[in-house]
C-alpha atoms as a PDB file:
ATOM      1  CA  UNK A   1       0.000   0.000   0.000  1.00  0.00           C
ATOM      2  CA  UNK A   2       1.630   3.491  -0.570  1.00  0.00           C
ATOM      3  CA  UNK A   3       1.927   6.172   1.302  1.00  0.00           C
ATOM      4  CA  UNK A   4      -1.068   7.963  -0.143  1.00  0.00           C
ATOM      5  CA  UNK A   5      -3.186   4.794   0.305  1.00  0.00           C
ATOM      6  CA  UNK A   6      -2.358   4.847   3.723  1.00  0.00           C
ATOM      7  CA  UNK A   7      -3.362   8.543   4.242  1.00  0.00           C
ATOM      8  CA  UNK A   8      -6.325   8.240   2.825  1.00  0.00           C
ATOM      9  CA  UNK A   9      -7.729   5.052   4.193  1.00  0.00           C
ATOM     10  CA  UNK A  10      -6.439   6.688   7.992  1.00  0.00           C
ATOM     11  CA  UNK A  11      -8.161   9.885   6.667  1.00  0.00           C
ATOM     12  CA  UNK A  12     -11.425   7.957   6.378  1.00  0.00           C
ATOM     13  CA  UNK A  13     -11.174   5.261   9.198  1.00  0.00           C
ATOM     14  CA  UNK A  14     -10.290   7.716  12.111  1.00  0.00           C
ATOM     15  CA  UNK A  15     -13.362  10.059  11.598  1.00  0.00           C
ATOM     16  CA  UNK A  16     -15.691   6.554  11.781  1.00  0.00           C
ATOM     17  CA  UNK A  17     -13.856   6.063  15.083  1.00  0.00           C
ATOM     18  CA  UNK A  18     -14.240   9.135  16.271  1.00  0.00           C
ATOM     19  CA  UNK A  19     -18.000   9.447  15.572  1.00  0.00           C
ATOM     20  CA  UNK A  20     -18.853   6.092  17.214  1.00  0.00           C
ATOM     21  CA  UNK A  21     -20.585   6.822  20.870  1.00  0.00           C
ATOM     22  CA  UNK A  22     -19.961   3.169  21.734  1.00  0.00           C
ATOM     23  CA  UNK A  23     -21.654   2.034  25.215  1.00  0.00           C
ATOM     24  CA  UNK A  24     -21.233   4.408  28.156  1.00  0.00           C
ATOM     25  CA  UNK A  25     -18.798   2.912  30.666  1.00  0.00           C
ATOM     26  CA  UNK A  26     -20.260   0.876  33.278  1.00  0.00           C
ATOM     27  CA  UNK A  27     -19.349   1.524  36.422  1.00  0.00           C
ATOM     28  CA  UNK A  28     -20.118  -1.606  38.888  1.00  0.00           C
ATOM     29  CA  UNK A  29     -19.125  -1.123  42.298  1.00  0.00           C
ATOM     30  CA  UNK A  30     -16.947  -3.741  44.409  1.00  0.00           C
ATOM     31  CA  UNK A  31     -18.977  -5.711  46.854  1.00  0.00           C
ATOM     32  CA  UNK A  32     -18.397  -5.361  50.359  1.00  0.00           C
ATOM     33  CA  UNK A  33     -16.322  -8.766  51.106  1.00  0.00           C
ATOM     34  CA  UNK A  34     -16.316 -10.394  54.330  1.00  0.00           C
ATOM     35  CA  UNK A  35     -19.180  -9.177  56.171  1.00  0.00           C
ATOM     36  CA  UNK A  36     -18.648 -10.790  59.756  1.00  0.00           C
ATOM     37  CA  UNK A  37     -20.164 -10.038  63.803  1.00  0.00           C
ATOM     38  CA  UNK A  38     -18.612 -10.323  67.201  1.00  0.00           C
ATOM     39  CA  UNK A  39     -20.146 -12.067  69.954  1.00  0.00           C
ATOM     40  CA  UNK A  40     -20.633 -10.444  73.337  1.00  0.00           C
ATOM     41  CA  UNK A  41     -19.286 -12.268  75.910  1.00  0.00           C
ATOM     42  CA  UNK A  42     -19.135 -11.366  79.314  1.00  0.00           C
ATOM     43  CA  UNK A  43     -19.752  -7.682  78.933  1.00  0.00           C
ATOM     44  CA  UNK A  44     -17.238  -7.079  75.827  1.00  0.00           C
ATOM     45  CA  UNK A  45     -16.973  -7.869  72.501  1.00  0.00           C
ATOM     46  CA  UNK A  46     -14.906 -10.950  71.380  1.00  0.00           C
ATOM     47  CA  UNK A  47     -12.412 -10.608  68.673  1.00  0.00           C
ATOM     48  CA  UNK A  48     -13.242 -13.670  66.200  1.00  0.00           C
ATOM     49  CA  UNK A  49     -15.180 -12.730  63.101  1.00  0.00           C
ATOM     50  CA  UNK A  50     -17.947 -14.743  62.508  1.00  0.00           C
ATOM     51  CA  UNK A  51     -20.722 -15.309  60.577  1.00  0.00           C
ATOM     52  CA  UNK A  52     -23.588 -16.140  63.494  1.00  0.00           C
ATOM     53  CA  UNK A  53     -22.924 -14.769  66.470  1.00  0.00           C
ATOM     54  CA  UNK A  54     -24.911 -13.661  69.742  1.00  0.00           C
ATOM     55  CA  UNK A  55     -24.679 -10.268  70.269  1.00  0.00           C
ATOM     56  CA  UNK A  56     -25.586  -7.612  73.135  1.00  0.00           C
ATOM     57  CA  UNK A  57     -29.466  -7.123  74.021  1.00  0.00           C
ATOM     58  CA  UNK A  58     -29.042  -3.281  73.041  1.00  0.00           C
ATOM     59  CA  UNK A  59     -25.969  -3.652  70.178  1.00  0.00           C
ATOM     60  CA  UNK A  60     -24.982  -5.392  66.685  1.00  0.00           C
ATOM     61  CA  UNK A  61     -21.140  -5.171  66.242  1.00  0.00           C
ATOM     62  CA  UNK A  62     -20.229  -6.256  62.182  1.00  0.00           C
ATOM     63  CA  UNK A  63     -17.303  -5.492  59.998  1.00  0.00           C
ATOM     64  CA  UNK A  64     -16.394  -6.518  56.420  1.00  0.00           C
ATOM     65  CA  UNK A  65     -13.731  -5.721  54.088  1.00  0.00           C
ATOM     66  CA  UNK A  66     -13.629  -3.126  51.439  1.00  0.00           C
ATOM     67  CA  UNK A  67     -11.820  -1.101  48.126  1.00  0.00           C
ATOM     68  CA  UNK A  68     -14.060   0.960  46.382  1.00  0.00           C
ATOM     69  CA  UNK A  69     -11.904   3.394  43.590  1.00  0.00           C
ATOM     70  CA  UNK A  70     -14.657   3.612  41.454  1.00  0.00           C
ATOM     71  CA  UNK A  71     -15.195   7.478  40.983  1.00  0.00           C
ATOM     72  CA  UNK A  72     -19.098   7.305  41.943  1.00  0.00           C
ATOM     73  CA  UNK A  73     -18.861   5.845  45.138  1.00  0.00           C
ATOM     74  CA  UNK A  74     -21.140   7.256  47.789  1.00  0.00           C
ATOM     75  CA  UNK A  75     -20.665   4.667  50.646  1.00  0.00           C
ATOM     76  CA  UNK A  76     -22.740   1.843  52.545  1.00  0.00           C
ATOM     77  CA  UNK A  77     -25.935   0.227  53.303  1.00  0.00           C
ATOM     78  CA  UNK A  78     -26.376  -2.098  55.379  1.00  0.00           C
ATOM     79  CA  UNK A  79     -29.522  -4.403  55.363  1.00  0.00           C
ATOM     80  CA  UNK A  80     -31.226  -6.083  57.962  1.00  0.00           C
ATOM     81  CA  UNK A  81     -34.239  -8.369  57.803  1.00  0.00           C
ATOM     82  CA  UNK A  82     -35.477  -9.712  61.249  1.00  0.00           C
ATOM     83  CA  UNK A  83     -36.533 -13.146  61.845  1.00  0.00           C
ATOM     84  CA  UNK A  84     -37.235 -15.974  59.277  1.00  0.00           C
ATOM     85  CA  UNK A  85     -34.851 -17.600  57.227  1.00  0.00           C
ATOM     86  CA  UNK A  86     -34.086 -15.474  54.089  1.00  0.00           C
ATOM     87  CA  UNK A  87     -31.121 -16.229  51.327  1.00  0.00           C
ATOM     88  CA  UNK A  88     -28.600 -14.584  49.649  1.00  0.00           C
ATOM     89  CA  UNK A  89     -31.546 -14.181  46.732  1.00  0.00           C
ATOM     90  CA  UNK A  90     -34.054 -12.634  49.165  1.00  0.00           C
ATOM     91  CA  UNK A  91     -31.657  -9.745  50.250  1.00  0.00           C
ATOM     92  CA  UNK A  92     -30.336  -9.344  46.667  1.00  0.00           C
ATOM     93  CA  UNK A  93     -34.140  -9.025  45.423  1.00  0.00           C
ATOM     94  CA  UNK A  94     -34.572  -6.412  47.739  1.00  0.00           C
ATOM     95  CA  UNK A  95     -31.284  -4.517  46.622  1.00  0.00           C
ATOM     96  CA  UNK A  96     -32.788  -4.839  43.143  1.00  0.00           C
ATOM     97  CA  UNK A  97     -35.972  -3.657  43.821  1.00  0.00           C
ATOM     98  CA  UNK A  98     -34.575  -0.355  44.378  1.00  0.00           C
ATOM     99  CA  UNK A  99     -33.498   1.158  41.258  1.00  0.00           C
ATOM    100  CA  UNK A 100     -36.276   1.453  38.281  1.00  0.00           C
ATOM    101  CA  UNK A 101     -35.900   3.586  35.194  1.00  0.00           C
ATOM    102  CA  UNK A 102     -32.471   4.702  36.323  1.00  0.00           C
ATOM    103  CA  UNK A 103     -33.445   6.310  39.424  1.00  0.00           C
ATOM    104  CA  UNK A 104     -33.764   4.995  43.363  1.00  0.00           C
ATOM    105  CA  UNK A 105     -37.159   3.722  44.314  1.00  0.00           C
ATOM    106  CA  UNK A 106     -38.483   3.206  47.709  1.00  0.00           C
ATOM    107  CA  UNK A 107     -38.333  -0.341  47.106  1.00  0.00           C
ATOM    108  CA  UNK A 108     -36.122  -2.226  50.058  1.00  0.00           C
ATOM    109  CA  UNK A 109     -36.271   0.968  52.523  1.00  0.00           C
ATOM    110  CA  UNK A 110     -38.101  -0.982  55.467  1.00  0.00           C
ATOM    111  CA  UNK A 111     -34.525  -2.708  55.516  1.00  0.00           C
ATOM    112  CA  UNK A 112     -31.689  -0.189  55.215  1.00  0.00           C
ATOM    113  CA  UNK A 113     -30.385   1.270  57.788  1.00  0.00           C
ATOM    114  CA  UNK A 114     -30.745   5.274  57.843  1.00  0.00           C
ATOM    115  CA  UNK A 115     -27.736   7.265  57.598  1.00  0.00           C
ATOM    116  CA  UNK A 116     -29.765   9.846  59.372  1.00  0.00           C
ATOM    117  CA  UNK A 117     -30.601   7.863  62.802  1.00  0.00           C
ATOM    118  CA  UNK A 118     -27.528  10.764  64.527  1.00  0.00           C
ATOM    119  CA  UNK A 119     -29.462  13.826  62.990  1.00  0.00           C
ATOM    120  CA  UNK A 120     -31.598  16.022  65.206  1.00  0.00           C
ATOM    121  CA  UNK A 121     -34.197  15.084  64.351  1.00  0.00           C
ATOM    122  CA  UNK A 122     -33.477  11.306  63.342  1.00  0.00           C
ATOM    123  CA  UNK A 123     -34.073  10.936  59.463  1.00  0.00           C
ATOM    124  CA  UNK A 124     -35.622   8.048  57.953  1.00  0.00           C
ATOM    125  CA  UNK A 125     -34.677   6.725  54.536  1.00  0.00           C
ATOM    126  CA  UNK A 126     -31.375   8.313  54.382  1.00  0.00           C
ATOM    127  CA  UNK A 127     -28.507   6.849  52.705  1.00  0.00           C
ATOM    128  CA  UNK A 128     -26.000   5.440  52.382  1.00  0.00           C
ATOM    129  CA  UNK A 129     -25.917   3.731  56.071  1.00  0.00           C
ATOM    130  CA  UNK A 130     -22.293   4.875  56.131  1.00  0.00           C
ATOM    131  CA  UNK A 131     -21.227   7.778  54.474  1.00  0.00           C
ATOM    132  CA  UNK A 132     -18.172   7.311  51.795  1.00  0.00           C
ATOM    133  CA  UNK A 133     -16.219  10.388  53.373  1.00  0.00           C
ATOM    134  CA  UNK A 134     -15.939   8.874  56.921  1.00  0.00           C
ATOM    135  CA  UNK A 135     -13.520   6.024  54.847  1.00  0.00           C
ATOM    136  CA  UNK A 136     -11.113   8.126  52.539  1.00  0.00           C
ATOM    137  CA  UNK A 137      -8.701   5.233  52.282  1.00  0.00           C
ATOM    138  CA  UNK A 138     -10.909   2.596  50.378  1.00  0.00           C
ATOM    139  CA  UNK A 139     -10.318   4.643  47.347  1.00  0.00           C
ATOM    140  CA  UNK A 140      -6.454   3.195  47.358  1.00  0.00           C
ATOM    141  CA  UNK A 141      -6.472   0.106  49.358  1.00  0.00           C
ATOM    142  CA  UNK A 142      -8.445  -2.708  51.033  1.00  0.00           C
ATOM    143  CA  UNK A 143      -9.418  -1.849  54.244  1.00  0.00           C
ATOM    144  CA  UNK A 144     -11.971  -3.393  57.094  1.00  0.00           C
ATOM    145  CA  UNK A 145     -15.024  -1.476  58.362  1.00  0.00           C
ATOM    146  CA  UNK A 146     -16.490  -1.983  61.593  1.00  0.00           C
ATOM    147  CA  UNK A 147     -19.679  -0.606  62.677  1.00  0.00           C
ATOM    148  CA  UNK A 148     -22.279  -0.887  66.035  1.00  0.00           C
ATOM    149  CA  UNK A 149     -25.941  -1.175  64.824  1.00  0.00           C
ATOM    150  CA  UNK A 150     -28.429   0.004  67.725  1.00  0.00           C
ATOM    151  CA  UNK A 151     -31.530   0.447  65.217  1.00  0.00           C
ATOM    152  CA  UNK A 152     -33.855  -1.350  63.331  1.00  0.00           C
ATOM    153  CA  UNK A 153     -34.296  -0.162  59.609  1.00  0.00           C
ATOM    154  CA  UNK A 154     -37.806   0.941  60.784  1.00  0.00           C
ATOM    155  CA  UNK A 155     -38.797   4.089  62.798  1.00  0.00           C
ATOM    156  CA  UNK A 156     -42.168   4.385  64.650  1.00  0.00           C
ATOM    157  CA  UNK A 157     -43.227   7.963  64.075  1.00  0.00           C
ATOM    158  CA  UNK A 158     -40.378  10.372  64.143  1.00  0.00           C
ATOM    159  CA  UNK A 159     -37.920   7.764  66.486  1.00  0.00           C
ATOM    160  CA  UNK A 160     -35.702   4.922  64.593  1.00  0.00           C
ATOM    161  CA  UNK A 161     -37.000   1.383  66.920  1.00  0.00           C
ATOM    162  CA  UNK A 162     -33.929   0.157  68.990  1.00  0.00           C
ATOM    163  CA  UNK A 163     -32.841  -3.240  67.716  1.00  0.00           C
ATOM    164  CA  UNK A 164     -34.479  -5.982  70.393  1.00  0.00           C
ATOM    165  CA  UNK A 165     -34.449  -9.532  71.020  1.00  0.00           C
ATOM    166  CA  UNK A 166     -34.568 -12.037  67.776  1.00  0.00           C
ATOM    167  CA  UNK A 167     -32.924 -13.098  65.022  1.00  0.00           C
ATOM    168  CA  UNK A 168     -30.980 -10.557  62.355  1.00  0.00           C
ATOM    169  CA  UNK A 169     -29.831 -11.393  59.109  1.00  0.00           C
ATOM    170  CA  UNK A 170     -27.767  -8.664  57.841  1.00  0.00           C
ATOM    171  CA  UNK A 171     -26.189  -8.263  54.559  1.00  0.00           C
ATOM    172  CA  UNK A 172     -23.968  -4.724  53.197  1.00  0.00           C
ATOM    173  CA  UNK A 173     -23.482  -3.198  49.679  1.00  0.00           C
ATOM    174  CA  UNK A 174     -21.442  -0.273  48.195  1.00  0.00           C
ATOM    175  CA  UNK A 175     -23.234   2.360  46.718  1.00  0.00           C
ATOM    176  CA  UNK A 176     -23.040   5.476  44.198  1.00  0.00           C
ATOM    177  CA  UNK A 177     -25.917   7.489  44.427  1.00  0.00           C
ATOM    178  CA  UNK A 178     -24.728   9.472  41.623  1.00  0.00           C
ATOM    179  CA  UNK A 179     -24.998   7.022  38.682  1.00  0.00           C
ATOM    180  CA  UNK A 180     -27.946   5.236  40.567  1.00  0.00           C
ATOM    181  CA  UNK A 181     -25.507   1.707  41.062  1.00  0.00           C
ATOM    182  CA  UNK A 182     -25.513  -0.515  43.982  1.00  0.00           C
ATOM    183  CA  UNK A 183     -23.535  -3.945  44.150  1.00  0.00           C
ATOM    184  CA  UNK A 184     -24.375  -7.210  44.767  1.00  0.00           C
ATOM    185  CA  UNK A 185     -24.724  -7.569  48.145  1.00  0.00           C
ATOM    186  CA  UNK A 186     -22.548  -9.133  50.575  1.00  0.00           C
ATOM    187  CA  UNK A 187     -22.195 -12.551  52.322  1.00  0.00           C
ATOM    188  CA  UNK A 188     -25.064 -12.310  54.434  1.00  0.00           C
ATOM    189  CA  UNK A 189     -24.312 -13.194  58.450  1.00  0.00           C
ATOM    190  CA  UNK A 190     -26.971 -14.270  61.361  1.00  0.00           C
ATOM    191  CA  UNK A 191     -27.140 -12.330  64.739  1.00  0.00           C
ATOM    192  CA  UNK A 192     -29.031 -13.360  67.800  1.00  0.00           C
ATOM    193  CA  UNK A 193     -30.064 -10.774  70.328  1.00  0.00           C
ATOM    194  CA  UNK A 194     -30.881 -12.156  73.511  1.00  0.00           C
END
């Protein structure tokens, strides 16, 4: 091919490349990885994660693991559902039902935790459970989260309900409120409160 072939076909090829839109970049968040609870023993926390544990009457201690660079990231929620036996597909149905037409529903907010339970007054339905800013670092390396829970995902009137005795399932995803994306959601862990 010559020289002037060569011009020519780059002179028409890089204009078709150029003009191509192509799919928008998806931006999938990492997964919490990990999730795990302490049991209370003896009026303190133990120090072995694990994934059923007996915790305070008045507190939920978890952790998991996390590394979120992806430019959207907003943070945490943590779900809870009280009492039966749900799966790994029951929690991730609810995470699912929450974005429609590329926007947050309502969907799955009787089992987030608010973000706003510390506000004065509480705030129900705020998210993410935990803000992205409090963790700076898992934008450059792995790093583990620990957390108390105290409330239920509910709130009776104005007042988030104080977690009491049963059985919690809890599961945690990364979120980016931005871009309306939430991840799969974690392993999901058992918690008795006595």
């Amino acid at each position: 091919m010559t020289g002037k072939k060569k011009k020519l076909l780059l002179f028409l090829i890089v204009p078709l490349f150029l003009s191509c839109k192509g799919t928008p970049p998806t931006n999938d968040l990492n997964s919490p990885m990990g999730l795990f609870c302490y049991d209370y023993i003896a009026g303190s926390w133990d120090t072995e994660e694990k994934e059923d544990c007996t915790a305070s009457s008045s507190q939920i201690k978890i952790g998991f693991y996390a590394y979120n660079p992806e430019p959207g990231f907003t943070g945490y929620n943590i779900y809870i559902i009280k009492g039966g036996t749900p799966t790994y597909e029951d929690f991730q149905a609810i995470v699912n039902s929450r974005i429609n037409n590329g926007s947050f529903t309502t969907g799955g907010d009787n089992y987030i935790i608010s973000g706003g339970i510390s506000f004065t007054p509480p705030q129900d339905n705020y998210y993410p459970t935990l803000p992205g800013y409090n963790y700076p670092e898992v934008k450059i390396k792995v790093i583990k989260i620990e957390t108390l829970i105290e409330y239920e995902p509910t709130f009776s009137g104005p007042n988030p309900v104080a977690i009491s005795s049963g059985v919690y399932y809890i599961g945690v995803t990364s979120l980016d409120k931005t871009n309306v994306v939430e991840s799969k959601i974690s392993n999901i862990i058992k918690v008795t409160v006595p």
